[in-house]
N, C-alpha and C. Protein backbone atom coordinates (compact mmCIF):
# COMPACT_ATOMS: atom_id res chain seq x y z
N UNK A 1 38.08 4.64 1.46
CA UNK A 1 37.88 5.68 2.44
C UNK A 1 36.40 6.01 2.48
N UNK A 2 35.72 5.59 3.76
CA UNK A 2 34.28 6.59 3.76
C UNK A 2 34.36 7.95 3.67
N UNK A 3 33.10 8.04 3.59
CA UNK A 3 32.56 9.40 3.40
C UNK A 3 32.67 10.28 4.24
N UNK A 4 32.94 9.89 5.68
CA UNK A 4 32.74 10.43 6.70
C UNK A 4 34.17 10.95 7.05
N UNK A 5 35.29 10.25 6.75
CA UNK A 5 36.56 9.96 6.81
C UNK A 5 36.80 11.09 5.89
N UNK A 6 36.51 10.82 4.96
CA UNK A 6 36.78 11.96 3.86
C UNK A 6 36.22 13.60 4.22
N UNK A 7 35.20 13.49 4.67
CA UNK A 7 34.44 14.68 5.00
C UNK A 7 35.45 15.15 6.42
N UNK A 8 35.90 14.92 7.15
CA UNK A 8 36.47 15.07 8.96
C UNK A 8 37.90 15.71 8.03
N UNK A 9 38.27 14.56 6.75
CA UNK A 9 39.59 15.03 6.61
C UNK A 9 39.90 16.11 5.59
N UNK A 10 38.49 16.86 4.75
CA UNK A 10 38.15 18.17 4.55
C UNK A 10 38.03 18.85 5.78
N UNK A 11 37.25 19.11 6.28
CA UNK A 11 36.96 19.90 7.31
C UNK A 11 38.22 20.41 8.35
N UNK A 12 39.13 19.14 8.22
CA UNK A 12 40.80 19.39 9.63
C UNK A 12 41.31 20.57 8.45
N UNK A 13 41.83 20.16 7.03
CA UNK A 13 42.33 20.50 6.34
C UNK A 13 41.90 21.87 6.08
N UNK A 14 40.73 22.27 6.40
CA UNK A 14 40.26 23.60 5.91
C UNK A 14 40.55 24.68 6.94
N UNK A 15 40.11 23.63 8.49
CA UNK A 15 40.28 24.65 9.78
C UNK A 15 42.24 25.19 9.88
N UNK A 16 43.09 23.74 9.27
CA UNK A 16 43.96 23.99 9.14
C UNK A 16 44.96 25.75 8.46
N UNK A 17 44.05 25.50 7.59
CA UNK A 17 44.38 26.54 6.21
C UNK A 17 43.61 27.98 6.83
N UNK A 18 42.63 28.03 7.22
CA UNK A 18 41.88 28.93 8.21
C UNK A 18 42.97 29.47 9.20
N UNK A 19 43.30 28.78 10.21
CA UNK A 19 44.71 29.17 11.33
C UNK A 19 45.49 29.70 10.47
N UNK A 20 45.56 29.27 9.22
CA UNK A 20 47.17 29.79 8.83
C UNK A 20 46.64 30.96 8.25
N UNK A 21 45.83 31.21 7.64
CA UNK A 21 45.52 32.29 7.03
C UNK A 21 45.28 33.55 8.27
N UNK A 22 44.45 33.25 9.67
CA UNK A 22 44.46 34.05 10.43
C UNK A 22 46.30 34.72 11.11
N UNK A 23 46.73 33.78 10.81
CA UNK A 23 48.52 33.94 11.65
C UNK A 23 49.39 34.48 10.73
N UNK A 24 49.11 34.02 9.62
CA UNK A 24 49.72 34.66 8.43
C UNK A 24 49.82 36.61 8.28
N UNK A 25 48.86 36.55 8.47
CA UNK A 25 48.41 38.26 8.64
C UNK A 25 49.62 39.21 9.19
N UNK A 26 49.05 38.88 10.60
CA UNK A 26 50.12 39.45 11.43
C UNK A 26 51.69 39.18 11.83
N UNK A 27 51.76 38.06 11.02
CA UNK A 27 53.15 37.51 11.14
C UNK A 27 54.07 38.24 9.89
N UNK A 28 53.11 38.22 8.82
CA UNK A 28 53.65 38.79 7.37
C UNK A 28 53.85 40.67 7.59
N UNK A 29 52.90 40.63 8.14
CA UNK A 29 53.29 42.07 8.58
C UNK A 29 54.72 42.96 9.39
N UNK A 30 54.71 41.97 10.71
CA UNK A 30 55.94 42.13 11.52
C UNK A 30 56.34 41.21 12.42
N UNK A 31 56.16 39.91 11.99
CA UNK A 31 56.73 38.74 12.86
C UNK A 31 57.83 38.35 12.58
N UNK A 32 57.71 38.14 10.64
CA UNK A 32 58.40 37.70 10.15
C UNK A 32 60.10 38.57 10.45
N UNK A 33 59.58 39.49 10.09
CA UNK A 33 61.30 40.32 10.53
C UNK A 33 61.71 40.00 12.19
N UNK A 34 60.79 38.98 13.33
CA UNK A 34 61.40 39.16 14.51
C UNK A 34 61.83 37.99 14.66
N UNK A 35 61.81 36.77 13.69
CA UNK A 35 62.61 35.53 13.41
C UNK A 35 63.90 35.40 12.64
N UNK A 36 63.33 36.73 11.25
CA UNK A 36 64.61 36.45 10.28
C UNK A 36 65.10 38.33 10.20
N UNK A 37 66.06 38.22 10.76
CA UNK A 37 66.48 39.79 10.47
C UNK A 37 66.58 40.56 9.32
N UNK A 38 67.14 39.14 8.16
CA UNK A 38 67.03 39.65 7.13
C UNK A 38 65.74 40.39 6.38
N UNK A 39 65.01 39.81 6.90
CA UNK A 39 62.96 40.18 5.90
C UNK A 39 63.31 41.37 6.42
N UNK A 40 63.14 41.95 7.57
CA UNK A 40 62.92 43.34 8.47
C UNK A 40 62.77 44.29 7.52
N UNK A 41 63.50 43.70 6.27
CA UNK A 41 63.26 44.96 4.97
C UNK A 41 62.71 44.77 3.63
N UNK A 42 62.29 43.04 3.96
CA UNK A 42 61.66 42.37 3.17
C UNK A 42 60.10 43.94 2.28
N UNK A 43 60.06 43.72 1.18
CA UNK A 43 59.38 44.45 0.17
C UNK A 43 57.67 44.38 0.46
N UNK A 44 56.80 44.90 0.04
CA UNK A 44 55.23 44.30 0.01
C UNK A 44 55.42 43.32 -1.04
N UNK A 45 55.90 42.92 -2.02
CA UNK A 45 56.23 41.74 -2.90
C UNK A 45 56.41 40.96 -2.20
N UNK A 46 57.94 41.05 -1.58
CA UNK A 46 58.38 39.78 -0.88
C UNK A 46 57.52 39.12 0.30
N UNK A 47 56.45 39.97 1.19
CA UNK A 47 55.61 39.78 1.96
C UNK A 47 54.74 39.35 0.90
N UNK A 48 54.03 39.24 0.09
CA UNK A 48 53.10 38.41 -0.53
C UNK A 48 53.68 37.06 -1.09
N UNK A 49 54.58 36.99 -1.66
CA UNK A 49 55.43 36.08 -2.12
C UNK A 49 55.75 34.75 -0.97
N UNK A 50 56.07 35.58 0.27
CA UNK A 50 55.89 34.34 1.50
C UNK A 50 54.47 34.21 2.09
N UNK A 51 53.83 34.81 2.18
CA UNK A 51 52.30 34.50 2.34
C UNK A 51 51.82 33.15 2.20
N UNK A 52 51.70 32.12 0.89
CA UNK A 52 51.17 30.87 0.63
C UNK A 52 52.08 29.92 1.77
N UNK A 53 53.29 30.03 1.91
CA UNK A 53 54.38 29.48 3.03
C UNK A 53 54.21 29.40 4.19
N UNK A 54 54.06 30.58 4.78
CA UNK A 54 53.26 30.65 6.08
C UNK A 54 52.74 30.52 6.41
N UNK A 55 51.09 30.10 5.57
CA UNK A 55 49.97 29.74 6.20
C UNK A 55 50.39 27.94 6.08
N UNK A 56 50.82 28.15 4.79
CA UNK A 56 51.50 26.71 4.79
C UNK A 56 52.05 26.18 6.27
N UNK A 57 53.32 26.86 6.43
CA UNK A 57 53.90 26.16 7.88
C UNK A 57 53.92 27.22 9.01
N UNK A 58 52.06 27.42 9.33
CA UNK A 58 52.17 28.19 10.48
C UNK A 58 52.49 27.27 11.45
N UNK A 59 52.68 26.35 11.93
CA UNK A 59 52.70 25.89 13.02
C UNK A 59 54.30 25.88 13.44
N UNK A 60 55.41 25.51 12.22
CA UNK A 60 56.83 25.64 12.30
C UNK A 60 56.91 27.39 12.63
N UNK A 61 56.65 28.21 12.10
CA UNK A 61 56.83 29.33 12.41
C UNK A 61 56.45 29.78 13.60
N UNK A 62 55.48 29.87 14.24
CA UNK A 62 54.58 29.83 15.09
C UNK A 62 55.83 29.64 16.37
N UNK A 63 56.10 28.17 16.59
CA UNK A 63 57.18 27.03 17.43
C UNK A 63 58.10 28.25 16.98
N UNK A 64 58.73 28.61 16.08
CA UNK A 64 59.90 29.63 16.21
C UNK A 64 60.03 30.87 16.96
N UNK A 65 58.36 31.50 16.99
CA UNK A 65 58.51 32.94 16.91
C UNK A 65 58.18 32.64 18.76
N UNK A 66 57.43 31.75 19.61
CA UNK A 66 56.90 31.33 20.11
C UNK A 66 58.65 31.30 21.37
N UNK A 67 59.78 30.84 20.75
CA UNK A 67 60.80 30.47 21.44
C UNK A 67 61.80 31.49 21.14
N UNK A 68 61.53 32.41 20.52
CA UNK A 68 62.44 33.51 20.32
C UNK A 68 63.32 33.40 19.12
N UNK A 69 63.20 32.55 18.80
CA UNK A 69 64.73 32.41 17.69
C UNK A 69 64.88 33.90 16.93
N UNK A 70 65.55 34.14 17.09
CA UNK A 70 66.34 35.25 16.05
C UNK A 70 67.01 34.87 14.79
N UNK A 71 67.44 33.82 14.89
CA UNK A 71 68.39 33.30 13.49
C UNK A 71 67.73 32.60 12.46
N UNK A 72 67.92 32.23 11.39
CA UNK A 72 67.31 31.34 10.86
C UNK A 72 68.43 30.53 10.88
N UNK A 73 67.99 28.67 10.80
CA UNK A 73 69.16 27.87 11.67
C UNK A 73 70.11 27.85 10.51
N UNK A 74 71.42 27.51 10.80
CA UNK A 74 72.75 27.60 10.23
C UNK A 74 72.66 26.16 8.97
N UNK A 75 72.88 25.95 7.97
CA UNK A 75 73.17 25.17 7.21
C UNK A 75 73.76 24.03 7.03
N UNK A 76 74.30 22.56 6.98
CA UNK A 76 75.10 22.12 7.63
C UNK A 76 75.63 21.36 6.39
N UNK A 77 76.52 20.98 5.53
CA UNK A 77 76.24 20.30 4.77
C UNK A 77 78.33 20.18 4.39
N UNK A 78 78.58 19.04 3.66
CA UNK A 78 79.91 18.92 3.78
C UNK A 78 81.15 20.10 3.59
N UNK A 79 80.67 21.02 2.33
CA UNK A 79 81.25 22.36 1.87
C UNK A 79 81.80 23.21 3.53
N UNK A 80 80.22 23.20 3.84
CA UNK A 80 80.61 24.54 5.26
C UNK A 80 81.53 23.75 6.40
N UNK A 81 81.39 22.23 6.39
CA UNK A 81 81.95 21.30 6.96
C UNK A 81 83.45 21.73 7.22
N UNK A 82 83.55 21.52 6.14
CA UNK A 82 85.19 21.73 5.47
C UNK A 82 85.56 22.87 5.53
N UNK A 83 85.30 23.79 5.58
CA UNK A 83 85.30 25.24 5.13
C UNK A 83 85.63 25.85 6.66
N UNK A 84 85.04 24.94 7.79
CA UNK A 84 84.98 25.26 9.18
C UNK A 84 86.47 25.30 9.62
N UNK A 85 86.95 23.48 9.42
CA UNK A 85 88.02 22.75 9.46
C UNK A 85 89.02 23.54 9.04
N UNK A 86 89.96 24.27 9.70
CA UNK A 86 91.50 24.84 8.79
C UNK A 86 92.49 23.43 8.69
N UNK A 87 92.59 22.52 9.46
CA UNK A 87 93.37 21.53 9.10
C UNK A 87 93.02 20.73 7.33
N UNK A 88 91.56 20.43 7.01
CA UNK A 88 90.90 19.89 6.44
C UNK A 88 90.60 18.74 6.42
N UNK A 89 90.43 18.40 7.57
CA UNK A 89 90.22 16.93 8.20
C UNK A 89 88.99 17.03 8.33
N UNK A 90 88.03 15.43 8.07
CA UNK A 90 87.32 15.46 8.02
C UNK A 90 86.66 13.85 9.31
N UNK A 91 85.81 14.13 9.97
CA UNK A 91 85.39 13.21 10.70
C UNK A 91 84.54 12.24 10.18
């Protein structure tokens, strides 16, 4: 890898972490409760605690808060599968 390559791919990485840190702010404050209903009562702990996350995946959050979602998405996995099913048939 050049130098130059290396240097462009500091610099994305930093502006990256920069956005998230600017979105993080105001999202940790009162965004977050307008995606997940549950936070709405989330703690100043629990708001620091998701902090590194968010700046982490501002851009997934962002795309969420951006389209309204209210829910956080449903789980899907064989248990709830089954659990759905009253016959217990499985596809």
């Amino acid at each position: 890898m050049s130098i130059v390559v290396a240097t462009w791919l500091v610099r994305f990485l930093g502006l990256y972490l920069l956005v998230g840190v600017f979105f993080a702010i105001p999202f940790v404050i009162r965004g977050v409760g307008k995606i997940d209903p549950n936070a709405r009562e989330g703690t100043r702990g629990f708001r620091v605690l998701i902090t590194p996350g968010v700046i982490a995946l501002w851009p997934l959050l962002l795309w969420r808060r951006l389209r309204g979602i209210q829910e956080p998405p449903a789980e899907k996995n064989a248990h709830r599968i089954a659990a759905a099913d009253p016959a217990g048939e499985t596809s």
